[in-house]
C-alpha atoms as a PDB file:
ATOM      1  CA  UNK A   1      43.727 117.887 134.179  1.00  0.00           C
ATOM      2  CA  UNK A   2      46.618 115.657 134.664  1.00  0.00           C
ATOM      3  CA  UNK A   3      49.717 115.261 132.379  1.00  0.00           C
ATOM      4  CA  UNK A   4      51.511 112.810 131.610  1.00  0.00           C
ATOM      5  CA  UNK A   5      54.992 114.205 132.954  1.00  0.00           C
ATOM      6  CA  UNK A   6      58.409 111.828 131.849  1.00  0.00           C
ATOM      7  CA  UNK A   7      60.933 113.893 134.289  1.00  0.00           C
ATOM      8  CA  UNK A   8      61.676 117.777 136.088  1.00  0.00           C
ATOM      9  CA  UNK A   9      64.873 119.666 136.230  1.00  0.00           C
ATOM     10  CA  UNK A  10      64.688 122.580 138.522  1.00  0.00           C
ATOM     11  CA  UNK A  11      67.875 124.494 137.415  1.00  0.00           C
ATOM     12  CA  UNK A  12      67.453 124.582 133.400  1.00  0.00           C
ATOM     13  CA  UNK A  13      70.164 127.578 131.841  1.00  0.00           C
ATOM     14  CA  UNK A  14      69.568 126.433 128.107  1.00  0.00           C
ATOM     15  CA  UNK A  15      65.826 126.727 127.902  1.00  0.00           C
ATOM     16  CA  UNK A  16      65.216 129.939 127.576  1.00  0.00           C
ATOM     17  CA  UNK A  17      65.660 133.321 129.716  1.00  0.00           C
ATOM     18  CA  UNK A  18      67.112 133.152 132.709  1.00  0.00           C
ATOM     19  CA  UNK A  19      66.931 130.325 135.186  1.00  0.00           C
ATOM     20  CA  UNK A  20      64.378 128.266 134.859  1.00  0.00           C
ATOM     21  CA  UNK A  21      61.959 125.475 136.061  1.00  0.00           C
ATOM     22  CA  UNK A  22      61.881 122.856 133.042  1.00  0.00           C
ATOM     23  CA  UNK A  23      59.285 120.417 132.659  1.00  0.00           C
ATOM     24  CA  UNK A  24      60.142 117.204 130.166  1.00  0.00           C
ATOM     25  CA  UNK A  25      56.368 115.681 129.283  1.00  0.00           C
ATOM     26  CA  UNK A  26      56.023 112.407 128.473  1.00  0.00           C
ATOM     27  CA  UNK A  27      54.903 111.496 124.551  1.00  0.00           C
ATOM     28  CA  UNK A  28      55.771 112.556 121.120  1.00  0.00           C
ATOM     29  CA  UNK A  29      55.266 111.492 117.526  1.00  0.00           C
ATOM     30  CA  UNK A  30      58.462 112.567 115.582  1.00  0.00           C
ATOM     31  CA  UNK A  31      60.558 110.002 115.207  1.00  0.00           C
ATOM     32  CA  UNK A  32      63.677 112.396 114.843  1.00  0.00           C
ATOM     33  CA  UNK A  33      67.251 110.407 114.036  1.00  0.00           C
ATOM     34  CA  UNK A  34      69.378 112.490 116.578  1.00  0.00           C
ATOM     35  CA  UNK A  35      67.018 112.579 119.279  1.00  0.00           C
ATOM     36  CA  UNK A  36      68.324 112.248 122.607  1.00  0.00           C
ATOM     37  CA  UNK A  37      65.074 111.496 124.706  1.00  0.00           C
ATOM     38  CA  UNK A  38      63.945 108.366 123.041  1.00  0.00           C
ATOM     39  CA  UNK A  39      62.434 107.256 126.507  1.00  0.00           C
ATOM     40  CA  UNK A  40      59.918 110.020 126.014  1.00  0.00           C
ATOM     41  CA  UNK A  41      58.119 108.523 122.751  1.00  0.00           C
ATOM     42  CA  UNK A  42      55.907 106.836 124.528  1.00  0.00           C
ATOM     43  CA  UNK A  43      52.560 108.172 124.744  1.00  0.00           C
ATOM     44  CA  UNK A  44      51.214 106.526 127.675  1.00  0.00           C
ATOM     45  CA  UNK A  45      53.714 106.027 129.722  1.00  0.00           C
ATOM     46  CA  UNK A  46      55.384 108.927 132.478  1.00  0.00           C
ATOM     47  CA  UNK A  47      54.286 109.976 135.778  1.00  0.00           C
ATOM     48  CA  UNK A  48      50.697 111.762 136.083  1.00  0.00           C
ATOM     49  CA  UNK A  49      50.979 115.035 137.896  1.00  0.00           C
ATOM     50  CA  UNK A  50      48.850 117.969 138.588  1.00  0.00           C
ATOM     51  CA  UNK A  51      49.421 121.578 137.446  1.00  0.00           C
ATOM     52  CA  UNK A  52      49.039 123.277 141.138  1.00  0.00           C
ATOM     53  CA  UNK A  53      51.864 120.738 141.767  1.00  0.00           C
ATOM     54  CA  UNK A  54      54.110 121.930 139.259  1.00  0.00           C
ATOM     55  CA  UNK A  55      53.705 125.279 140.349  1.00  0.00           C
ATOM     56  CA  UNK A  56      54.082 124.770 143.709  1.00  0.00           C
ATOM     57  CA  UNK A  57      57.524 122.935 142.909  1.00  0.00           C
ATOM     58  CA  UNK A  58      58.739 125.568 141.201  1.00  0.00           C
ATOM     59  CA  UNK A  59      57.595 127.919 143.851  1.00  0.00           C
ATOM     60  CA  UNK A  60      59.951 125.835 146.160  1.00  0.00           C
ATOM     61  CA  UNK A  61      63.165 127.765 144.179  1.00  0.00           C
ATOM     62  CA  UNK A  62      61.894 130.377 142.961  1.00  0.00           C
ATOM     63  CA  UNK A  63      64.412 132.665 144.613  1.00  0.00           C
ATOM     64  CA  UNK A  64      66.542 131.443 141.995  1.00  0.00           C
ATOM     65  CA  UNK A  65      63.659 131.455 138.758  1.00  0.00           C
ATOM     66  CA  UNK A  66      64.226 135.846 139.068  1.00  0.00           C
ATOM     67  CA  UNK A  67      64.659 136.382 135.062  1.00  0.00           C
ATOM     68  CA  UNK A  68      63.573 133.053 134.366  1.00  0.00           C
ATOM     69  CA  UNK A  69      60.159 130.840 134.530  1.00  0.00           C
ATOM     70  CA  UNK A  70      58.753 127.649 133.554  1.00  0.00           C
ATOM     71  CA  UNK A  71      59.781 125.892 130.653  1.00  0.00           C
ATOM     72  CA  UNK A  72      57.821 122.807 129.413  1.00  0.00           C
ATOM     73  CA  UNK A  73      59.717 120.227 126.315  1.00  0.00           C
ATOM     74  CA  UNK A  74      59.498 116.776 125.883  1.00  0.00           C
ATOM     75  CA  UNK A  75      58.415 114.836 124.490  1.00  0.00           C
ATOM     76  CA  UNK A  76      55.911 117.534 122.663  1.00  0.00           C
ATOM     77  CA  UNK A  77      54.288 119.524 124.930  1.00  0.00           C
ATOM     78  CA  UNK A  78      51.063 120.245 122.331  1.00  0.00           C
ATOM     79  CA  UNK A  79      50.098 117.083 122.425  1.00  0.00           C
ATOM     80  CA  UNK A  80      48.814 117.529 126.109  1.00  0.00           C
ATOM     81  CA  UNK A  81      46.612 120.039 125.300  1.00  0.00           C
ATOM     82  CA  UNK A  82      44.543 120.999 127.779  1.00  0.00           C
ATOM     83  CA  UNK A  83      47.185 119.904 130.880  1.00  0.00           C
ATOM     84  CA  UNK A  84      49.128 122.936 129.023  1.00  0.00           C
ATOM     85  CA  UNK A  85      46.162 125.226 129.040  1.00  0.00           C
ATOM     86  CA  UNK A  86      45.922 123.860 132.696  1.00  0.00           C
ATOM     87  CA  UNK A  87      49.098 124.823 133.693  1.00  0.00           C
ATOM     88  CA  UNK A  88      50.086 127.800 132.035  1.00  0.00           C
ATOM     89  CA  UNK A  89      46.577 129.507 133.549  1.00  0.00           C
ATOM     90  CA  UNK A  90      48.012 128.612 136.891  1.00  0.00           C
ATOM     91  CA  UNK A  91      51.479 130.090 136.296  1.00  0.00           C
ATOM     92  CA  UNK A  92      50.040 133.684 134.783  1.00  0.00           C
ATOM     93  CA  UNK A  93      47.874 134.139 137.902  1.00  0.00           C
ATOM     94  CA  UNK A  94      51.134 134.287 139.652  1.00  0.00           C
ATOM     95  CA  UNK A  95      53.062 136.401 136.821  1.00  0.00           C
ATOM     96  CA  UNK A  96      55.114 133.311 135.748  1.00  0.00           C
ATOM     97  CA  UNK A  97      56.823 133.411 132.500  1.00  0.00           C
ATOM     98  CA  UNK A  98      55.857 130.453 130.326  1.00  0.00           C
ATOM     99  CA  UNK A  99      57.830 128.927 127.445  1.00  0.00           C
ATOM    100  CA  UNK A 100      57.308 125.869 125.142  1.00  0.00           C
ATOM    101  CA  UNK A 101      60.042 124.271 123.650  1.00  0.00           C
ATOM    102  CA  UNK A 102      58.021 122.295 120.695  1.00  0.00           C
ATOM    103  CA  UNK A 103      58.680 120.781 117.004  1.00  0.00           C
ATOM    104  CA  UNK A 104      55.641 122.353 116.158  1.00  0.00           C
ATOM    105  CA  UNK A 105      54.282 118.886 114.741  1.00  0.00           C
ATOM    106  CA  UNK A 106      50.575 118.912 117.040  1.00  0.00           C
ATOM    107  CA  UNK A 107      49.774 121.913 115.306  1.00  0.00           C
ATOM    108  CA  UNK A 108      46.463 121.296 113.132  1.00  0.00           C
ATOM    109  CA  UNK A 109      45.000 124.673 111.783  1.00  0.00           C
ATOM    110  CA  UNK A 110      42.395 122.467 109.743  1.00  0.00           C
ATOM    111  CA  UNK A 111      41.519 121.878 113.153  1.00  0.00           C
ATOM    112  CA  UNK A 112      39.087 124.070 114.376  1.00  0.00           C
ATOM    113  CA  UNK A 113      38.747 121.813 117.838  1.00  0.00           C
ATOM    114  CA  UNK A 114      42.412 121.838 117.905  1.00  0.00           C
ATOM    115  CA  UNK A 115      42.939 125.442 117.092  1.00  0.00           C
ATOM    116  CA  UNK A 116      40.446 126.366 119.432  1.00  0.00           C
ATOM    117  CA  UNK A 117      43.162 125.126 122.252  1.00  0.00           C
ATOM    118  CA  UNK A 118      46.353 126.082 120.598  1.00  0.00           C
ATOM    119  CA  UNK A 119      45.048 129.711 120.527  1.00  0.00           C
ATOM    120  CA  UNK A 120      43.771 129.906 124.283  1.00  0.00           C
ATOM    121  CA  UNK A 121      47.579 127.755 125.495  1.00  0.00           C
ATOM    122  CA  UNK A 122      49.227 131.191 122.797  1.00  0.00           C
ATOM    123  CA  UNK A 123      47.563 133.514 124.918  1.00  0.00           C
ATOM    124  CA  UNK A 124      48.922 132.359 128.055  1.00  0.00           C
ATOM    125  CA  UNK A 125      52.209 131.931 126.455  1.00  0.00           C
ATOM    126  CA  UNK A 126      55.389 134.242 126.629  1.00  0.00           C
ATOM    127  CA  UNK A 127      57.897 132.834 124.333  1.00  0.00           C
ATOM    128  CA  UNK A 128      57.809 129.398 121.905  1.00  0.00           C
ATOM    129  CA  UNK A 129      61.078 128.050 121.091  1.00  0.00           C
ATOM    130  CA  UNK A 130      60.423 126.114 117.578  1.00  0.00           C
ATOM    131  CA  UNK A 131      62.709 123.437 116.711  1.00  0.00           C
ATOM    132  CA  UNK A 132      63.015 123.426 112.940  1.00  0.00           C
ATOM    133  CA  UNK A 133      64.656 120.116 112.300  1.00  0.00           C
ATOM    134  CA  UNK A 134      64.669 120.788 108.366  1.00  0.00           C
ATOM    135  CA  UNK A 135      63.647 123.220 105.872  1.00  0.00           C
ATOM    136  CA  UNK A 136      62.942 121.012 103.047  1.00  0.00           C
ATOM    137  CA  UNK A 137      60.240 118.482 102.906  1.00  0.00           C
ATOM    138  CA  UNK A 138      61.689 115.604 101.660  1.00  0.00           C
ATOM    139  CA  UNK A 139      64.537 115.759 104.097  1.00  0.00           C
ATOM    140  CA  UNK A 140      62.766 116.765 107.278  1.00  0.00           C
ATOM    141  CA  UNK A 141      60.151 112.895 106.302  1.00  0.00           C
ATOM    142  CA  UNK A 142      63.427 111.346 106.337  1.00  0.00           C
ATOM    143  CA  UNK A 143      65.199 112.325 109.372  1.00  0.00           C
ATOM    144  CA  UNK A 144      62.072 112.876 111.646  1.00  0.00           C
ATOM    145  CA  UNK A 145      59.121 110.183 110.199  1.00  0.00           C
ATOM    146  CA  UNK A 146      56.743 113.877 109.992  1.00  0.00           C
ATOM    147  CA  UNK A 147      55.767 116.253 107.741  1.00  0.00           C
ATOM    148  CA  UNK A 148      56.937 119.646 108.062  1.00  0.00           C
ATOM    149  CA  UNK A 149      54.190 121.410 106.129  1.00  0.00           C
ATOM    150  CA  UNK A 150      52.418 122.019 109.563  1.00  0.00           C
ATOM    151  CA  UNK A 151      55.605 122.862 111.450  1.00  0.00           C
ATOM    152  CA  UNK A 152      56.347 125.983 108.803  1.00  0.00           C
ATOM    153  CA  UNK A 153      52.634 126.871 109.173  1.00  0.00           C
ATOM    154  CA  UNK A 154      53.084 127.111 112.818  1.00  0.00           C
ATOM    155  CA  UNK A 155      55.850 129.212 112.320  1.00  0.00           C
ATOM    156  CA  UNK A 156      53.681 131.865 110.399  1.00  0.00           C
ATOM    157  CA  UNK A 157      51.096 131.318 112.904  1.00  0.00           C
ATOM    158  CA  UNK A 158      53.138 132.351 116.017  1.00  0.00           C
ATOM    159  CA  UNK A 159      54.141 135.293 113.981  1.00  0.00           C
ATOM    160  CA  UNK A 160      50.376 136.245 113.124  1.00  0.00           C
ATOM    161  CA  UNK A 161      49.788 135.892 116.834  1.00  0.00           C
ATOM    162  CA  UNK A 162      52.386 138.023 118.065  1.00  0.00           C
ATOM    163  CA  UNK A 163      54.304 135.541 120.118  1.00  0.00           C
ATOM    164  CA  UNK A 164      58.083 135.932 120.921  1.00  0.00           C
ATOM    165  CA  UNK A 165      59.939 133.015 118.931  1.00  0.00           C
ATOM    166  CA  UNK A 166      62.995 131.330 119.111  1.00  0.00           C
ATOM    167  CA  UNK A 167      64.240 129.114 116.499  1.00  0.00           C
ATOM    168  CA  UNK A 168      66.358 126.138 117.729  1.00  0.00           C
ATOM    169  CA  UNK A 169      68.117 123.867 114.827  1.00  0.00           C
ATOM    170  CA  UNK A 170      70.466 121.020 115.282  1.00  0.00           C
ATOM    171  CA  UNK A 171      73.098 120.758 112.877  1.00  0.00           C
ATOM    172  CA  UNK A 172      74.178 117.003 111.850  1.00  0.00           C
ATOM    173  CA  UNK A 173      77.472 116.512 110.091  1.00  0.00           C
ATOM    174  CA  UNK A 174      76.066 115.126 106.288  1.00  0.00           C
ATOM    175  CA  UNK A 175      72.694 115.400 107.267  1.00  0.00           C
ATOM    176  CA  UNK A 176      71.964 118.702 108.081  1.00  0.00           C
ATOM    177  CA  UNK A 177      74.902 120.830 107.533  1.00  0.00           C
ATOM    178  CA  UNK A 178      74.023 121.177 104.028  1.00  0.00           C
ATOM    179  CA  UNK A 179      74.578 125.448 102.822  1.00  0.00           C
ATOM    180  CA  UNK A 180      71.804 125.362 100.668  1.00  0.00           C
ATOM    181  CA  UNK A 181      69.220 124.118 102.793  1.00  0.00           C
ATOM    182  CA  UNK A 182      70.441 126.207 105.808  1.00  0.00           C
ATOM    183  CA  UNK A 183      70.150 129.271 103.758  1.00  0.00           C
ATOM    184  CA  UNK A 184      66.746 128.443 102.872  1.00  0.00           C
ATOM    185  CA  UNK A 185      66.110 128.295 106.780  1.00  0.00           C
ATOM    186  CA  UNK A 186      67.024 131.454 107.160  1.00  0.00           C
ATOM    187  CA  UNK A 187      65.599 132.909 104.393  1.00  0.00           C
ATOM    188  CA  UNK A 188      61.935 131.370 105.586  1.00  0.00           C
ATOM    189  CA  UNK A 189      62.406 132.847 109.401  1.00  0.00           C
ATOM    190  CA  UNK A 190      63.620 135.768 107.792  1.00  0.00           C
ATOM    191  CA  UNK A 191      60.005 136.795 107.038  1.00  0.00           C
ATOM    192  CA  UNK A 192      58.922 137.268 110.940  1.00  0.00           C
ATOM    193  CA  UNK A 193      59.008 139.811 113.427  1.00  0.00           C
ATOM    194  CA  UNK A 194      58.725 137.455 116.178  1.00  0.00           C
ATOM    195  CA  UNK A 195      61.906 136.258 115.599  1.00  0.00           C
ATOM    196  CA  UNK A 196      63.863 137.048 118.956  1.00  0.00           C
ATOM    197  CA  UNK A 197      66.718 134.292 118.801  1.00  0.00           C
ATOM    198  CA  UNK A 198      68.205 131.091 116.691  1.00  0.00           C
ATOM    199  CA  UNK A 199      69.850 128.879 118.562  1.00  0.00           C
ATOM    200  CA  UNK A 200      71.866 126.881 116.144  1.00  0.00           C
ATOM    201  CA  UNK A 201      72.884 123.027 118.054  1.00  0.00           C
ATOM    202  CA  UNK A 202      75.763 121.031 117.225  1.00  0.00           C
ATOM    203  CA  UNK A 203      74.802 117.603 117.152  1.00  0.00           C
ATOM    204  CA  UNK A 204      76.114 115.009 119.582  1.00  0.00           C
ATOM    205  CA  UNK A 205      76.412 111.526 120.887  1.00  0.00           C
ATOM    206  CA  UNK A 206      74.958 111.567 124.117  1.00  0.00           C
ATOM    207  CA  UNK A 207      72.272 110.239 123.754  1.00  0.00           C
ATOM    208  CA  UNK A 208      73.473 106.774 122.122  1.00  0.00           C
ATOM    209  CA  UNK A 209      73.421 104.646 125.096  1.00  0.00           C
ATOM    210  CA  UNK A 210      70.205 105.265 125.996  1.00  0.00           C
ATOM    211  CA  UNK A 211      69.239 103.515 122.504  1.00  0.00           C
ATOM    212  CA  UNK A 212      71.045 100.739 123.426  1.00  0.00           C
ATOM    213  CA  UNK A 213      69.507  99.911 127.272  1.00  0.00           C
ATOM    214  CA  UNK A 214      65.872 100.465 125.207  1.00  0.00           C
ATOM    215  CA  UNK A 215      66.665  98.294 121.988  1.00  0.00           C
ATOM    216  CA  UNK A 216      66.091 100.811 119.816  1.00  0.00           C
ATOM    217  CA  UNK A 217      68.851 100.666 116.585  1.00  0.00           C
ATOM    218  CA  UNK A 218      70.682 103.983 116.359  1.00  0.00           C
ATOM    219  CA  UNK A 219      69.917 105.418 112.688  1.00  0.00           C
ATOM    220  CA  UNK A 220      73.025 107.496 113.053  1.00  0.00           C
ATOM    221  CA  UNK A 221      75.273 105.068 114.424  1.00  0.00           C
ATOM    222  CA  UNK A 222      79.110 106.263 113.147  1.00  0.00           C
ATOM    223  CA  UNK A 223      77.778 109.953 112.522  1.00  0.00           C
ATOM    224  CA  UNK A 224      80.639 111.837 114.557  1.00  0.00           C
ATOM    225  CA  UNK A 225      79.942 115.018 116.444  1.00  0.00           C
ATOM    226  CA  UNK A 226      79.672 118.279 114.985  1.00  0.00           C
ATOM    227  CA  UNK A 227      82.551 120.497 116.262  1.00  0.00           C
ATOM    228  CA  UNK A 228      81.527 123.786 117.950  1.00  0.00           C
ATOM    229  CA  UNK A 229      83.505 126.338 115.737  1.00  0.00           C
ATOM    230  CA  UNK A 230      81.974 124.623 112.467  1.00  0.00           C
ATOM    231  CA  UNK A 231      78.124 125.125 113.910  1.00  0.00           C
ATOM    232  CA  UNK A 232      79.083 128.482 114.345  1.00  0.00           C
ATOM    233  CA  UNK A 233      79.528 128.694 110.335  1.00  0.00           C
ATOM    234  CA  UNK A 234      76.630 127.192 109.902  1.00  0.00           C
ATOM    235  CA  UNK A 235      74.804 129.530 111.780  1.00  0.00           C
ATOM    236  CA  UNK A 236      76.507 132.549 109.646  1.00  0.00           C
ATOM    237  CA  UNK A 237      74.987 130.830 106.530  1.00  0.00           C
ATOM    238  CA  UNK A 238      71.194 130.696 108.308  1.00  0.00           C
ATOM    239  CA  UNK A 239      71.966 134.454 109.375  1.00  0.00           C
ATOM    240  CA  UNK A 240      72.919 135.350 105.403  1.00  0.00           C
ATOM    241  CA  UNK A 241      69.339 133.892 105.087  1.00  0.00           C
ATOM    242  CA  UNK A 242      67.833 135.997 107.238  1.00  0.00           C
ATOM    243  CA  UNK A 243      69.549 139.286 106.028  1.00  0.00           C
ATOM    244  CA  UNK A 244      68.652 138.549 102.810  1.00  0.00           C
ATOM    245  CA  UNK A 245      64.673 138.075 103.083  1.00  0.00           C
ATOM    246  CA  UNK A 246      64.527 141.257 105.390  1.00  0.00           C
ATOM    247  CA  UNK A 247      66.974 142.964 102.643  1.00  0.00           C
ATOM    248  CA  UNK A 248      63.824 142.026 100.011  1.00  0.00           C
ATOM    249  CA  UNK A 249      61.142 143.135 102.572  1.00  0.00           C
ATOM    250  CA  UNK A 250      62.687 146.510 103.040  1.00  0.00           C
ATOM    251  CA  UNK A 251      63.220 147.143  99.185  1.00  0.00           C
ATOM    252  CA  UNK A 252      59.633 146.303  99.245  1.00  0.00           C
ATOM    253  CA  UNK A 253      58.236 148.853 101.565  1.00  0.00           C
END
């Protein structure tokens, strides 16, 4: 099974443990404002590669992968399937750690074709890094074109499953910065005990220019950057969340 891969980075630091081997695939169906990779959209575009050469690329470092592993983003990486299944059986014969950095947005549990993969790609998976691009509906069908009714459920899902989770969310000056709605964040994660991490983003401009060489009109043209210092508030404020559902979980017990 081939997939449909848009570019590799052999040296990725920000994508979970360690060093690692990250994988962009090629395709996704969010539609997110700030996104950076709008040349990964595409669904049929990218490079087709094998999984046995994906491993044996990251074989070729893999002095350097000790702590780290194979990381595979996007694009969304669950909407290649069985290419993930594919690859991820390959990396756990040879006691490769495997992470996913998704939005969640494949995942179908009405499903039961669907579900039938997403469970057998969980059980080859060591850690799922969830980007959580907004807590309330309304909000998260603006700024991304998607539902996040599935997204959420995903979140209890990985929890039910027992797989590590990381939640990654990008703060957006006027967009989502908002107190109340990062609270609520919190307070919803605040429910799991697969909750290793949050990773809490502050939105840039990067990405802008490559909008303009694809003629695609940048929704958040004049939004400025978020400064570092004020993300870190905003991750205090998804942390009060947090303490405050676990508070009410231990008063419950």
């Amino acid at each position: 099974m081939q997939g449909r891969i848009h570019s590799l980075e052999s040296f990725g630091t920000v994508d979970g443990p360690g060093v690692r081997f990250v994988i962009f695939v090629q395709g996704c169906p969010m539609r997110c404002a700030y996104c950076h990779n709008p040349d990964t959209w595409e669904m049929n575009a990218g490079t087709l590669m094998e999984p046995a050469y994906l491993i044996e690329q990251y074989e070729r470092n893999i002095s350097f992968y000790k702590g780290g592993g194979i990381t595979v983003t996007g694009g969304e990486p669950l909407m290649q399937l069985d290419f993930m299944i594919d690859l991820f059986t390959l990396a756990k014969e040879k006691n490769i750690h495997t992470c996913i950095d998704t939005s969640g947005i494949a995942f179908n549990p009405d499903n039961a074709f669907v579900m039938e993969k997403i469970d057998r790609l969980m059980s080859l998976t060591d850690l799922v890094m969830l980007d959580i691009k907004h807590i309330n509906p309304e909000k998260h069908k603006e700024l991304t074109s998607q539902p996040n009714k599935g997204i959420l459920e995903f979140a209890a899902y990985l929890d039910a499953r027992h797989v590590p989770m990381w939640i990654r969310h990008v703060v957006v000056p006027g967009i989502t910065d908002d107190d109340k709605y990062l609270f609520e964040l919190g307070y919803f994660i605040g429910q799991f005990n697969n909750l290793k991490a949050l990773d809490v983003l502050p939105y840039h401009t990067m990405g802008v220019s490559k909008y303009e060489k694809l003629g695609i009109p940048y929704r958040l043209k004049g939004v400025p950057a978020m400064n570092q210092n004020k993300a870190i508030e905003k991750k205090q404020v998804i942390l009060n969340g947090i303490h405050k559902r676990r508070e009410e979980l231990a008063q419950k017990q």
